[in-house]
C-alpha atoms as a PDB file:
ATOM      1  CA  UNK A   1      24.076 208.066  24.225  1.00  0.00           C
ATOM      2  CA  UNK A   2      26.720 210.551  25.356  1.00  0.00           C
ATOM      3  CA  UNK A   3      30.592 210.230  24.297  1.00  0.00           C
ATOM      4  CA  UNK A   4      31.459 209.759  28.190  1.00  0.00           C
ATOM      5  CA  UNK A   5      28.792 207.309  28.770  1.00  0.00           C
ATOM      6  CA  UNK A   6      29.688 205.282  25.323  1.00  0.00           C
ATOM      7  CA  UNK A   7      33.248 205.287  26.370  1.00  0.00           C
ATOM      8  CA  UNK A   8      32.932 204.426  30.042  1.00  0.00           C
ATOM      9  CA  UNK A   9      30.246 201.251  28.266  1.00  0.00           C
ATOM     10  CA  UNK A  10      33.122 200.177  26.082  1.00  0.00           C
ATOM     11  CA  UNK A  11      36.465 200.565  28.723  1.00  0.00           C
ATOM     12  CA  UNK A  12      34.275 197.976  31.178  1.00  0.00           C
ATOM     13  CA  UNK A  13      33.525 195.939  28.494  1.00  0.00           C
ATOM     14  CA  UNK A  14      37.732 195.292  28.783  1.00  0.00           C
ATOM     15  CA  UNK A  15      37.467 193.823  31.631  1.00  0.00           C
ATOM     16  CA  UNK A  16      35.832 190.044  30.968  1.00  0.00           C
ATOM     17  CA  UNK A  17      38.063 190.096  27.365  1.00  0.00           C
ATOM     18  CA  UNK A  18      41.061 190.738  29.264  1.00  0.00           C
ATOM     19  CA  UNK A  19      39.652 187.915  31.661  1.00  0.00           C
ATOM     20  CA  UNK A  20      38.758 185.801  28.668  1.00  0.00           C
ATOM     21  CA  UNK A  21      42.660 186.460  27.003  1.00  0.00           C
ATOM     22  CA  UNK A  22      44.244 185.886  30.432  1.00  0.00           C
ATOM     23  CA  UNK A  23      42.577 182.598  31.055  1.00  0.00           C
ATOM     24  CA  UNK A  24      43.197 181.236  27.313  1.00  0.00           C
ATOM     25  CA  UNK A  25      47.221 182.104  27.601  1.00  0.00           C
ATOM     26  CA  UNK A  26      47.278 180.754  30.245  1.00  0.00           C
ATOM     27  CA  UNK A  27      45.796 177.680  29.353  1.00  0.00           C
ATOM     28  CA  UNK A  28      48.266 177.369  25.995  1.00  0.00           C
ATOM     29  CA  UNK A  29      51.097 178.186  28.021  1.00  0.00           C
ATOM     30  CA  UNK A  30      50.338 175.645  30.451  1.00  0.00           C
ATOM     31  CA  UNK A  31      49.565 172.847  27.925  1.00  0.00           C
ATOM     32  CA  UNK A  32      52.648 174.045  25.978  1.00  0.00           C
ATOM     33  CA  UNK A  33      55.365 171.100  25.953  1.00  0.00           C
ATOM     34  CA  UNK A  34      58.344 170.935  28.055  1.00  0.00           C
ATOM     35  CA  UNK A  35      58.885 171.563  31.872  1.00  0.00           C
ATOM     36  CA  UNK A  36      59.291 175.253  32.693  1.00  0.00           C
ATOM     37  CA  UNK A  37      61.004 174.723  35.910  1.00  0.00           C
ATOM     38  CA  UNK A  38      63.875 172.184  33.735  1.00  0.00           C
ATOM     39  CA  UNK A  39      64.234 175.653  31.558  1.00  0.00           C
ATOM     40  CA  UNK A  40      64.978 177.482  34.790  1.00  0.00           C
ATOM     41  CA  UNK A  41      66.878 174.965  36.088  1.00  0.00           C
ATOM     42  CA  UNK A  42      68.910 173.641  33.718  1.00  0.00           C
ATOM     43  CA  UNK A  43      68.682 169.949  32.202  1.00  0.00           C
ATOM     44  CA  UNK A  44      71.311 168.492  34.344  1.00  0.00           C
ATOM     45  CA  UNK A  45      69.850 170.335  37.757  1.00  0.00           C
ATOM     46  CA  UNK A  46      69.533 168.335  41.067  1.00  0.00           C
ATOM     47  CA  UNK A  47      65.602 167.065  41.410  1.00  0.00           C
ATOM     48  CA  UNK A  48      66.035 168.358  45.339  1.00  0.00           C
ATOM     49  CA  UNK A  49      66.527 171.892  43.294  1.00  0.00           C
ATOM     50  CA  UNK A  50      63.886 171.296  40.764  1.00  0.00           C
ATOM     51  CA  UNK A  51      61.735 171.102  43.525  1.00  0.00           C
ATOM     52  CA  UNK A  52      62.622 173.558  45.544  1.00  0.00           C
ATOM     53  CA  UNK A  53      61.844 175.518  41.933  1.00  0.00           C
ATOM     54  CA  UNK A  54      58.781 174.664  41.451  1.00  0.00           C
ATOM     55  CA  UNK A  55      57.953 175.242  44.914  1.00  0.00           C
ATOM     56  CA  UNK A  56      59.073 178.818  45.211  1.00  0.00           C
ATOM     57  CA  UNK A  57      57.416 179.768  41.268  1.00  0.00           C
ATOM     58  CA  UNK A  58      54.160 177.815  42.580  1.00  0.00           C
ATOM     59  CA  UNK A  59      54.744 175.250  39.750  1.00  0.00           C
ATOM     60  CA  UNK A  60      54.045 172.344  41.282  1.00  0.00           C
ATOM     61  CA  UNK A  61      50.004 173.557  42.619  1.00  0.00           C
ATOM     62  CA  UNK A  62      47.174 172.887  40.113  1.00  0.00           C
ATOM     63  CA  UNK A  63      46.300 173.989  37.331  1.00  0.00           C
ATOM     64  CA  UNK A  64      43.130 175.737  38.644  1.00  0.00           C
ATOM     65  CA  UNK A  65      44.828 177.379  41.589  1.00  0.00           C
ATOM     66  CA  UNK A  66      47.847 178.637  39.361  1.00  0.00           C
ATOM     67  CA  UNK A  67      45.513 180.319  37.340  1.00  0.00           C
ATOM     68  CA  UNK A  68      42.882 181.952  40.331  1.00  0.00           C
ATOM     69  CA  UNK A  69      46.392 183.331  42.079  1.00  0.00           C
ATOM     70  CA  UNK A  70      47.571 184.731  38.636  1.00  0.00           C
ATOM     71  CA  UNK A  71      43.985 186.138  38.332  1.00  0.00           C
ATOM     72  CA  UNK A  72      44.772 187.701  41.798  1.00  0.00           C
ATOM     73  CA  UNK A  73      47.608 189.014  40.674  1.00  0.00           C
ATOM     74  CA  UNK A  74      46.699 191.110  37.950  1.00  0.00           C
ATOM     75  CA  UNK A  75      43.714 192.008  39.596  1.00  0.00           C
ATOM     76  CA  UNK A  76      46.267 193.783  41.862  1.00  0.00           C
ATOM     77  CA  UNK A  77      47.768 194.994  39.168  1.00  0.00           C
ATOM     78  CA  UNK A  78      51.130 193.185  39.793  1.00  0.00           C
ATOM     79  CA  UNK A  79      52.330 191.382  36.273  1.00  0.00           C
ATOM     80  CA  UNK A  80      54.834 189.490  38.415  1.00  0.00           C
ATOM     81  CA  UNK A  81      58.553 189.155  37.685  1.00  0.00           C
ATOM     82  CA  UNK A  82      60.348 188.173  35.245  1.00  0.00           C
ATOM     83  CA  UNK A  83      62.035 184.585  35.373  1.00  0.00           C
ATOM     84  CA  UNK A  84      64.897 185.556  33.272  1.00  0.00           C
ATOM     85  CA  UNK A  85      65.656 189.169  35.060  1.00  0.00           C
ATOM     86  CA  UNK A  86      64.318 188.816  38.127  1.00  0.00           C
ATOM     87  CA  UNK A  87      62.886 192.488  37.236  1.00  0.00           C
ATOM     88  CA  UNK A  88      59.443 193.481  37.881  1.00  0.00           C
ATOM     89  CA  UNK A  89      57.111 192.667  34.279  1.00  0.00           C
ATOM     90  CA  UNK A  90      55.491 195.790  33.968  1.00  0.00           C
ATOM     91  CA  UNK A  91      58.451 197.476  33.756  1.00  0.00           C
ATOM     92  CA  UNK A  92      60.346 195.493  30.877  1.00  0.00           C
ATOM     93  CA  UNK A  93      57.220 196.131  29.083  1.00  0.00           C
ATOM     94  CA  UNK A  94      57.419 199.592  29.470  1.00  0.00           C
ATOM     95  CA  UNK A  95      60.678 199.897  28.991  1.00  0.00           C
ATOM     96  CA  UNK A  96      60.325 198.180  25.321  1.00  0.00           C
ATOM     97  CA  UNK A  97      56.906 199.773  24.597  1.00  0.00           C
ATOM     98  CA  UNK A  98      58.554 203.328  23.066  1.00  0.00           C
ATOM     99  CA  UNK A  99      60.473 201.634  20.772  1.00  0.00           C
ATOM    100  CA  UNK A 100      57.722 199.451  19.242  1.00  0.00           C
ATOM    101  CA  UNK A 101      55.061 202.366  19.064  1.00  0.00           C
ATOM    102  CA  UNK A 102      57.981 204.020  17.054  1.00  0.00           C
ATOM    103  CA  UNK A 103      58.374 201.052  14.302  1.00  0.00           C
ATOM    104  CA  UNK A 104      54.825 200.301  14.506  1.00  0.00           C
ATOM    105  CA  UNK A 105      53.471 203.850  14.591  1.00  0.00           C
ATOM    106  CA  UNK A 106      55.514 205.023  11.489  1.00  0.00           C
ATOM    107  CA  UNK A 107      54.699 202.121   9.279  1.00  0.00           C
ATOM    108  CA  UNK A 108      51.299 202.653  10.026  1.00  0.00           C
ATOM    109  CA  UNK A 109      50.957 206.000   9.233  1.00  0.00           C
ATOM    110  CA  UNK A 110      53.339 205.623   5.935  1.00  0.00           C
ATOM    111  CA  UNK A 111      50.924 202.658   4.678  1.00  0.00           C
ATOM    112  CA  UNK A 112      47.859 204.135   5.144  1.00  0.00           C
ATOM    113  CA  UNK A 113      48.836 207.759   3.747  1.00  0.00           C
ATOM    114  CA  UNK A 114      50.631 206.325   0.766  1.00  0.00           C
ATOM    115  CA  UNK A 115      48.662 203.516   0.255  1.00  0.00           C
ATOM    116  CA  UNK A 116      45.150 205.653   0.427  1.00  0.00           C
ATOM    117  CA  UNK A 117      46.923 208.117  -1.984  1.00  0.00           C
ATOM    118  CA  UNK A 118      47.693 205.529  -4.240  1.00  0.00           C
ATOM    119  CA  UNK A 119      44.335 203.995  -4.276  1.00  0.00           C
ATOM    120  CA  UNK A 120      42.669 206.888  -4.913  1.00  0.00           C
ATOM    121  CA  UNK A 121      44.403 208.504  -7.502  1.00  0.00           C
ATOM    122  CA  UNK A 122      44.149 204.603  -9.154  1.00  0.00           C
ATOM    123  CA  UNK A 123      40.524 204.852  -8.890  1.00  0.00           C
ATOM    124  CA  UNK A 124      40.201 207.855 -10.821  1.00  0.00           C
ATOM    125  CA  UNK A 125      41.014 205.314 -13.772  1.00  0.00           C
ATOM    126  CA  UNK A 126      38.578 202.549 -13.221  1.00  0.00           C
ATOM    127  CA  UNK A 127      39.349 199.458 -15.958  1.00  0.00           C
ATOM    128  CA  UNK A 128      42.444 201.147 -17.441  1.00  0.00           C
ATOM    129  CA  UNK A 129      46.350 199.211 -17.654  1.00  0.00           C
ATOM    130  CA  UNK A 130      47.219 201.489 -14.469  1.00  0.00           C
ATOM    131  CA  UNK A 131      44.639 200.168 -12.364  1.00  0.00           C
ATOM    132  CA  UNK A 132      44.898 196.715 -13.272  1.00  0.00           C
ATOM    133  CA  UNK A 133      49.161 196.800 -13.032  1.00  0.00           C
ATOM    134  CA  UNK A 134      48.497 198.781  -8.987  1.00  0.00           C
ATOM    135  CA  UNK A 135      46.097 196.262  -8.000  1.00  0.00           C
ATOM    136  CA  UNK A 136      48.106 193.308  -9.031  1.00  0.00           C
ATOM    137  CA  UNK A 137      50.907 194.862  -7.177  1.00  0.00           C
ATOM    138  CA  UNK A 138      48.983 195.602  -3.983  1.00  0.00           C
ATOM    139  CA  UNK A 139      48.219 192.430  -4.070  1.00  0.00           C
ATOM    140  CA  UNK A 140      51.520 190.689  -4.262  1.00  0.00           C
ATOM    141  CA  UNK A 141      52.668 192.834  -1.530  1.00  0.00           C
ATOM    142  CA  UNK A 142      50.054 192.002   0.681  1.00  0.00           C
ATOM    143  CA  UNK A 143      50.856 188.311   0.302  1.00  0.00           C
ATOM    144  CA  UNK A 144      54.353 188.542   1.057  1.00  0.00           C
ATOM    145  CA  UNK A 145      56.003 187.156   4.277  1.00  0.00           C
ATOM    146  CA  UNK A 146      57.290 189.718   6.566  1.00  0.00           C
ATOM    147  CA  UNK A 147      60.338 187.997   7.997  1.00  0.00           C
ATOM    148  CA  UNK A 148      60.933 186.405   4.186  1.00  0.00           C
ATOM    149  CA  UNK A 149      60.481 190.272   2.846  1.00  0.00           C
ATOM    150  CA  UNK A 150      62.843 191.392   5.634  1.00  0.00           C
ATOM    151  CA  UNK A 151      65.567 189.277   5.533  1.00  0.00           C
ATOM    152  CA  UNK A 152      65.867 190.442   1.506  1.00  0.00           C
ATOM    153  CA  UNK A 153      66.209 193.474   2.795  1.00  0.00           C
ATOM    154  CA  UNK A 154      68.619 193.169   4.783  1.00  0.00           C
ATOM    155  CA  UNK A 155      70.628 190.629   2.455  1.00  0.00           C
ATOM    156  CA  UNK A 156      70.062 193.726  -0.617  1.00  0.00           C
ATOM    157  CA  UNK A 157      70.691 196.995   1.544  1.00  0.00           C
ATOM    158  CA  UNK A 158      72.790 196.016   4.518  1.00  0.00           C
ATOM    159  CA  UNK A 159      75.010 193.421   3.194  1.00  0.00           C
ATOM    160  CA  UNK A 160      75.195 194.037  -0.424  1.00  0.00           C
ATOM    161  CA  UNK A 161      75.354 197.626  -1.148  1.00  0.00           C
ATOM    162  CA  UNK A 162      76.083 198.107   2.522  1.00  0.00           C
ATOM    163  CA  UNK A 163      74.424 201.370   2.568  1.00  0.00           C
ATOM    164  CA  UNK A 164      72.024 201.007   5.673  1.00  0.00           C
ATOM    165  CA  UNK A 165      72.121 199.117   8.961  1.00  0.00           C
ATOM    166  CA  UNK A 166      70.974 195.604   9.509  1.00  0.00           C
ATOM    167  CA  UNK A 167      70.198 195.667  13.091  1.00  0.00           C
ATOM    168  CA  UNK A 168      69.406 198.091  16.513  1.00  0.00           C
ATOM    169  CA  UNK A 169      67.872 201.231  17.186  1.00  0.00           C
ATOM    170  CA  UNK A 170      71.283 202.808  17.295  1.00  0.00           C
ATOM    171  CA  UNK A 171      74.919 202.099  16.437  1.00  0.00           C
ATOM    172  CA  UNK A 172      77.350 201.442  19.168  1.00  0.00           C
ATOM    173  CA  UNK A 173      79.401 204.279  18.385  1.00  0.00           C
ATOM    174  CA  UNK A 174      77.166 206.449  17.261  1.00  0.00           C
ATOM    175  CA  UNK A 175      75.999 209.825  19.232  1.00  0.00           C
ATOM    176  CA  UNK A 176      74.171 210.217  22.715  1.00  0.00           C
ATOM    177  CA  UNK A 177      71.915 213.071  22.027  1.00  0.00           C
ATOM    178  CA  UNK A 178      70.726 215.977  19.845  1.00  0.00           C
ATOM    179  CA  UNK A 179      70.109 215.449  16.413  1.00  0.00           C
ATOM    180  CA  UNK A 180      73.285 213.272  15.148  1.00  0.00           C
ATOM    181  CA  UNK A 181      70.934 210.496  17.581  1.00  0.00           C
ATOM    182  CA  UNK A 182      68.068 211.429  15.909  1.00  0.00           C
ATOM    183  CA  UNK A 183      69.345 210.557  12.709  1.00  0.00           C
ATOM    184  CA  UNK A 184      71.159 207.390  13.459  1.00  0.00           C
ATOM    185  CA  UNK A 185      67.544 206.113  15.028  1.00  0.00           C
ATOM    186  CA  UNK A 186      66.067 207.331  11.413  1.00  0.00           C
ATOM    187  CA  UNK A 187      68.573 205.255   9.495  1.00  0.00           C
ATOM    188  CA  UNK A 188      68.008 202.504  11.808  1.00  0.00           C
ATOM    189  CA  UNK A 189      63.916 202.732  11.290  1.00  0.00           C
ATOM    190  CA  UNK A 190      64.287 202.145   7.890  1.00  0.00           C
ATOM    191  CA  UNK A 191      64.670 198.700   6.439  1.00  0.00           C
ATOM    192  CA  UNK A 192      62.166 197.708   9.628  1.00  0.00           C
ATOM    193  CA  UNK A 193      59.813 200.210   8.687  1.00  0.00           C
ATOM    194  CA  UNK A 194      60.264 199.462   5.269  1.00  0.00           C
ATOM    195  CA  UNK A 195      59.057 195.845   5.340  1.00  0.00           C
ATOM    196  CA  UNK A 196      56.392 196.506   7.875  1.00  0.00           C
ATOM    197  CA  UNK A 197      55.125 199.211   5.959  1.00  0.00           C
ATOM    198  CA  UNK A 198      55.441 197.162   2.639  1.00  0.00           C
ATOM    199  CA  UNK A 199      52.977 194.245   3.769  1.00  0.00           C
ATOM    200  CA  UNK A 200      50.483 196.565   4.732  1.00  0.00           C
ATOM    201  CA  UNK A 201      50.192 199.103   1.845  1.00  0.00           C
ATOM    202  CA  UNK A 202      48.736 196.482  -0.291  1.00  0.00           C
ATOM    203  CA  UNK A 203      45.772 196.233   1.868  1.00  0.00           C
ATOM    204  CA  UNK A 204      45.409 199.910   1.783  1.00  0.00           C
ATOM    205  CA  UNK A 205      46.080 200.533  -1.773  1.00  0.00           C
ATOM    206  CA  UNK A 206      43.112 198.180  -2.834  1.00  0.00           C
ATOM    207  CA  UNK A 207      41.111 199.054  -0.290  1.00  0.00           C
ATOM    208  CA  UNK A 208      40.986 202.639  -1.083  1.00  0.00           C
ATOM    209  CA  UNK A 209      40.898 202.135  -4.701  1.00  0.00           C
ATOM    210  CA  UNK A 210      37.325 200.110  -4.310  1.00  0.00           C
ATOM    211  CA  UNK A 211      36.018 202.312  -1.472  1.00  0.00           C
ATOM    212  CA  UNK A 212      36.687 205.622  -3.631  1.00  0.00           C
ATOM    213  CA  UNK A 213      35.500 204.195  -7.120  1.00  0.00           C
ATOM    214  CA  UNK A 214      32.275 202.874  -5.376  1.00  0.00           C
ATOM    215  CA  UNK A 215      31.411 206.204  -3.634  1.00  0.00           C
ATOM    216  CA  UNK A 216      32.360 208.333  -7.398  1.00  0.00           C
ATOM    217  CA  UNK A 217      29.389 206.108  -8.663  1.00  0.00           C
ATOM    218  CA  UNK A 218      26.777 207.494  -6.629  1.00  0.00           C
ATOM    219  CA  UNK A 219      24.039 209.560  -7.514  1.00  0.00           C
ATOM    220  CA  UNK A 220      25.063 212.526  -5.341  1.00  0.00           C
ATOM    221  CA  UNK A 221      28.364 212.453  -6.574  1.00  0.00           C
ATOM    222  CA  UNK A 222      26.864 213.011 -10.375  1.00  0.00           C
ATOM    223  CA  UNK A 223      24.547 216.018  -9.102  1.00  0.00           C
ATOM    224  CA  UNK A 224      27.987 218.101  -7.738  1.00  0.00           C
ATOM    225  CA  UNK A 225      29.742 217.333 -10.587  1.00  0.00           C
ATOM    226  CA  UNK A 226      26.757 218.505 -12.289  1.00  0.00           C
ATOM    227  CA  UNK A 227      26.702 221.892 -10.148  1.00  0.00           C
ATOM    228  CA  UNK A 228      30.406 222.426 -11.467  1.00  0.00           C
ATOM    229  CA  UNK A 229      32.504 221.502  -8.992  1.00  0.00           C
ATOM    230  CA  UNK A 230      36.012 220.479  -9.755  1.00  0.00           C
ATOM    231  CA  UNK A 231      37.052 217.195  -9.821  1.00  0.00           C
ATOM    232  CA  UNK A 232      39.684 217.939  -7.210  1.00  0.00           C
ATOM    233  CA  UNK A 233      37.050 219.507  -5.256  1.00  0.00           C
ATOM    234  CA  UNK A 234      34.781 216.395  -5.356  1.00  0.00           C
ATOM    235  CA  UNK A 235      37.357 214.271  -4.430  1.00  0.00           C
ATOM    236  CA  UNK A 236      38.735 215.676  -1.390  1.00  0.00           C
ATOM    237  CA  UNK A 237      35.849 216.915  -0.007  1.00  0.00           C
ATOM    238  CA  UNK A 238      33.124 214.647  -0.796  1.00  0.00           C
ATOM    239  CA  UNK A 239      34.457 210.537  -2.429  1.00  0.00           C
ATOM    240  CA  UNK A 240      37.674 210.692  -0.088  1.00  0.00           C
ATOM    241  CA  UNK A 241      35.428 211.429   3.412  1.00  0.00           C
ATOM    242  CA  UNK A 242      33.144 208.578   2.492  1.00  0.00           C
ATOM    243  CA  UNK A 243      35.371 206.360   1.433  1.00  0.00           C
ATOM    244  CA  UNK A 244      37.649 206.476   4.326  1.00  0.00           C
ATOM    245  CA  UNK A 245      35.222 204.183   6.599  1.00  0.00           C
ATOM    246  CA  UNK A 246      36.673 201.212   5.836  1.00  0.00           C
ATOM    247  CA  UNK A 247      40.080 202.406   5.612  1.00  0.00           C
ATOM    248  CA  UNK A 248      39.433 203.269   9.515  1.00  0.00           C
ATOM    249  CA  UNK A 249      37.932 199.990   9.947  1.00  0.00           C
ATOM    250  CA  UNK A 250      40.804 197.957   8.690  1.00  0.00           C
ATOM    251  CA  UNK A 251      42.729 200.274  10.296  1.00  0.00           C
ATOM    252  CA  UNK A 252      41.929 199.375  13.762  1.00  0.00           C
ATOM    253  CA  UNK A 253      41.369 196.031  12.940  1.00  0.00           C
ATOM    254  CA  UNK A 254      45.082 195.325  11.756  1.00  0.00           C
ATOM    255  CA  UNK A 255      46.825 197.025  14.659  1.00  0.00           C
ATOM    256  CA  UNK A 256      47.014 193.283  16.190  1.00  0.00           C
ATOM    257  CA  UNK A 257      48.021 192.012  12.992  1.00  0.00           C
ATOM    258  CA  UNK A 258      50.931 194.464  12.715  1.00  0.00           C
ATOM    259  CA  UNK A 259      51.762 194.018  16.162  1.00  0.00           C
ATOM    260  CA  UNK A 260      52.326 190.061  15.361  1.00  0.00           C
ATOM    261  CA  UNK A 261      54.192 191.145  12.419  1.00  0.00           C
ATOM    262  CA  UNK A 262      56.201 193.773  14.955  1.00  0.00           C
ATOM    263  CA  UNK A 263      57.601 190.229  16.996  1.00  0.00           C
ATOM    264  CA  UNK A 264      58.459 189.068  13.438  1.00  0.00           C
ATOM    265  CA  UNK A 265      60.051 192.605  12.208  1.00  0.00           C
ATOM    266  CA  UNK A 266      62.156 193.167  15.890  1.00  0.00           C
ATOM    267  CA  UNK A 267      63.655 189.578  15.409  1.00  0.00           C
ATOM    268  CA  UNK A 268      64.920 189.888  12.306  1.00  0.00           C
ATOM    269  CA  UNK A 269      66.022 193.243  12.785  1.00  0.00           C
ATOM    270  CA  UNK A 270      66.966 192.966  16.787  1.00  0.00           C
ATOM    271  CA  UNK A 271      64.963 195.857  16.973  1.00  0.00           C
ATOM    272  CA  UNK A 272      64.841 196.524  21.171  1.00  0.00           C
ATOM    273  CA  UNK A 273      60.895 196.696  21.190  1.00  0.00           C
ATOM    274  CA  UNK A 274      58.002 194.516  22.685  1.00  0.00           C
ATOM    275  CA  UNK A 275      58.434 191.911  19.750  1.00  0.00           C
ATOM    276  CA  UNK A 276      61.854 191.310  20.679  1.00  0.00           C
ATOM    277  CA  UNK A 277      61.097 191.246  24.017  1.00  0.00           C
ATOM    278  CA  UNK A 278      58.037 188.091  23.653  1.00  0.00           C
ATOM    279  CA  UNK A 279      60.270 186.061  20.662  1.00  0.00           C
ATOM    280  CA  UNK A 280      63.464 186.557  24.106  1.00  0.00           C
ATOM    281  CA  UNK A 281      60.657 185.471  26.497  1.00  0.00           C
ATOM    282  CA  UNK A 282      59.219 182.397  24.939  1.00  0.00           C
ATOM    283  CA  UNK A 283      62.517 180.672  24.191  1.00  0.00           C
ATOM    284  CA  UNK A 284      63.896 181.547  27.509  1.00  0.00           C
ATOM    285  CA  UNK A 285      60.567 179.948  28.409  1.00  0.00           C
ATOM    286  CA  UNK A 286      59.629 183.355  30.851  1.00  0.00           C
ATOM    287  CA  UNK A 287      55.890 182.891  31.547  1.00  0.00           C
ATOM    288  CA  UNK A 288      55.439 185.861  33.341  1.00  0.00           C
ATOM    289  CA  UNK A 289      56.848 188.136  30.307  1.00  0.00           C
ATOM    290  CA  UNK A 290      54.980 186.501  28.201  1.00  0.00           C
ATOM    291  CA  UNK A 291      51.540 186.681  29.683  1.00  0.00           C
ATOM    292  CA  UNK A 292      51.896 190.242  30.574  1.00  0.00           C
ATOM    293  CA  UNK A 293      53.248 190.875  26.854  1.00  0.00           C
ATOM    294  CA  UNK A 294      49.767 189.334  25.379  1.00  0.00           C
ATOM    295  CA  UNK A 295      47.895 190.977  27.883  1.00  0.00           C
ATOM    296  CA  UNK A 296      48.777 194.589  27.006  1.00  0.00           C
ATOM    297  CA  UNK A 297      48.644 193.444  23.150  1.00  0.00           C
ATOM    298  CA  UNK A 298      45.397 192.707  23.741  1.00  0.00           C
ATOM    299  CA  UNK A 299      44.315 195.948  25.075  1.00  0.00           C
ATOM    300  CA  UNK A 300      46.216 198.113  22.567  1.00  0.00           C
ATOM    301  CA  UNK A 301      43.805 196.085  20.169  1.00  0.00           C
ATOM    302  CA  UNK A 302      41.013 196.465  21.872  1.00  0.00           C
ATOM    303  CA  UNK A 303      41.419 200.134  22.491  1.00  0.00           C
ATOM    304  CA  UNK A 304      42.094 200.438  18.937  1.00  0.00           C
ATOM    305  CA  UNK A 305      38.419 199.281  18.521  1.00  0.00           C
ATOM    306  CA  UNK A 306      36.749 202.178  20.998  1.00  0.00           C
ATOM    307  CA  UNK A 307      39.319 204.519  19.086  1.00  0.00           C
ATOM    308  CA  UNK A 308      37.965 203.133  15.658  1.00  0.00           C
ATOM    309  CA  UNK A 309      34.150 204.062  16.798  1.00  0.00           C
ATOM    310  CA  UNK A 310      35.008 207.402  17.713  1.00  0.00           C
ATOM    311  CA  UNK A 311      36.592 208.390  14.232  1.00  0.00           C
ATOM    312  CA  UNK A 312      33.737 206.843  12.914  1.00  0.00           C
ATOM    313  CA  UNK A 313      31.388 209.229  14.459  1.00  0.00           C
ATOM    314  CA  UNK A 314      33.935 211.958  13.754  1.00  0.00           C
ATOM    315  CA  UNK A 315      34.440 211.503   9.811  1.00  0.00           C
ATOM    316  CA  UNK A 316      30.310 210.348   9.410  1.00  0.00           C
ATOM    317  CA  UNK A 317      27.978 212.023  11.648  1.00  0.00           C
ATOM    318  CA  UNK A 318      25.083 209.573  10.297  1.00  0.00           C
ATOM    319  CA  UNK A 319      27.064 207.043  11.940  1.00  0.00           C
ATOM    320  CA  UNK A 320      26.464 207.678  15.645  1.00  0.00           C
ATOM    321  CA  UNK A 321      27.973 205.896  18.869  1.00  0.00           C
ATOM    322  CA  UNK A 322      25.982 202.821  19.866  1.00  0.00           C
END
């Protein structure tokens, strides 16, 4: 099967889970308690205007034919507009999409290089104190909370020692441009990075650390040593390509887990990204937001998944696209 064909199979194969994600929002949102329209409103609002609010949102039609127009809608490609804003969906998305890929993207790439670096030096030393300390560590820091770990954080280096910021991408008075901005976004990144990053290294560190000691076990890994190749050499060029499968796997896998960590992460640090933007949107009670916030979550993740395949192919040949 040819790379355009396999992608072109898996990009159509979007379309009935976006269908499938749209519908089963849209069902929780529905069933979800409370009366949107009241939230518009306001609790003490006339019932003359709480119909005329329902009327002009389509709140007050069925359940069925609330969800075929929505379907219609996006179908369109019109997300609506936003109930709180009155601005058009797509474009608060978009406008908070940079600054998540940002958080998310950095403490991505800092947990999987450090944590696959950690790993496999670790596994080098199957058994030993080392191993058994790094593991129990990963471990820990897998099972921590993100908004718990985050808040400490921010209690230790923002309030305490007062030595970074505790929330925004950039300080009020701080500069417009050039690289004085760059640097105040940097020192903003980095107690949100930090506790992103943090939660997922674990994973990575023990994941690596089994992947690469299984792979130095087998038998052709014995016959190059035999041969006289370094131990550096056999590392890097024939345990760490091997072993990296699964670290890809996970690695596509998790990007929805770290983007429900990101809503988490932007709250506690009022970070101005997509997070921020769904945690605004649910307790203003902004339906519109919220569905079109899931729906491009959902296609990041899957995405992720045809993205995932590809590496595959590209870091094991044997592996193939099917």
């Amino acid at each position: 099967m040819g790379l355009l064909r396999f992608v072109l199979l898996r990009l159509l194969q979007l379309v009935p889970v976006t269908i499938i994600v749209i519908v089963i929002n849209f069902l929780l949102l529905h069933l979800a308690p409370g009366d949107i329209s009241t939230t518009l409103a306001g609790d003490n609002a006339d019932p003359a205007y709480l119909a005329m609010i329902r009327e002009s949102y389509g709140l007050d039609r069925p359940f069925h034919e609330q969800l075929w127009r929505y379907l219609v809608q996006i179908g369109s490609g019109d997300m609506g507009m936003s109930f709180r804003s009155r601005e058009p969906v797509f474009d608060e998305i978009m406008l908070r999409v940079p600054a998540t890929l940002l958080l998310v993207g950095t403490s991505l790439v800092l947990s999987v290089v450090v944590g696959t670096s950690i790993g496999t030096w670790i596994a080098r030393r199957p058994g030993s104190t080392l191993d058994s300390g790094v593991s129990a560590l990963a471990v820990g820091l897998f099972s921590i909370p993100v908004f718990w770990l985050g808040l400490m954080l921010v209690l230790l280096f923002a309030v305490r020692l007062q030595i970074l910021p505790a929330m925004g991408m950039t300080s009020v008075d701080g500069p417009r441009e050039g690289f004085g901005r760059v640097m105040d976004v940097a020192t903003h990144m980095v107690l949100p990075v930090l506790a992103l990053m943090t939660v997922s290294l674990g994973q990575y560190v023990r994941l690596a650390r089994s992947a690469v000691a299984e792979v130095m076990g087998e038998s052709y890994i014995t016959t190059v040593r035999a041969i006289g190749f370094s131990e550096r050499t056999i590392m890097m060029h024939y345990a760490l390509r091997n072993a990296l499968l699964p670290v890809v796997t996970v690695l596509g896998l998790q990007l929805g887990l770290v983007l429900t960590g990101a809503v988490l992460t932007e709250t506690v640090f009022s970070w101005p990204g997509l997070g921020r933007l769904i945690y605004d949107a649910i307790l203003a009670r902004d339906t519109p937001v919220i569905m079109g916030s899931f729906i491009i979550m959902s296609a990041t993740v899957a995405i992720a998944s045809l993205v995932t395949d590809l590496l595959y192919a590209v870091i094991d040949p044997r592996v193939g696209l099917k």
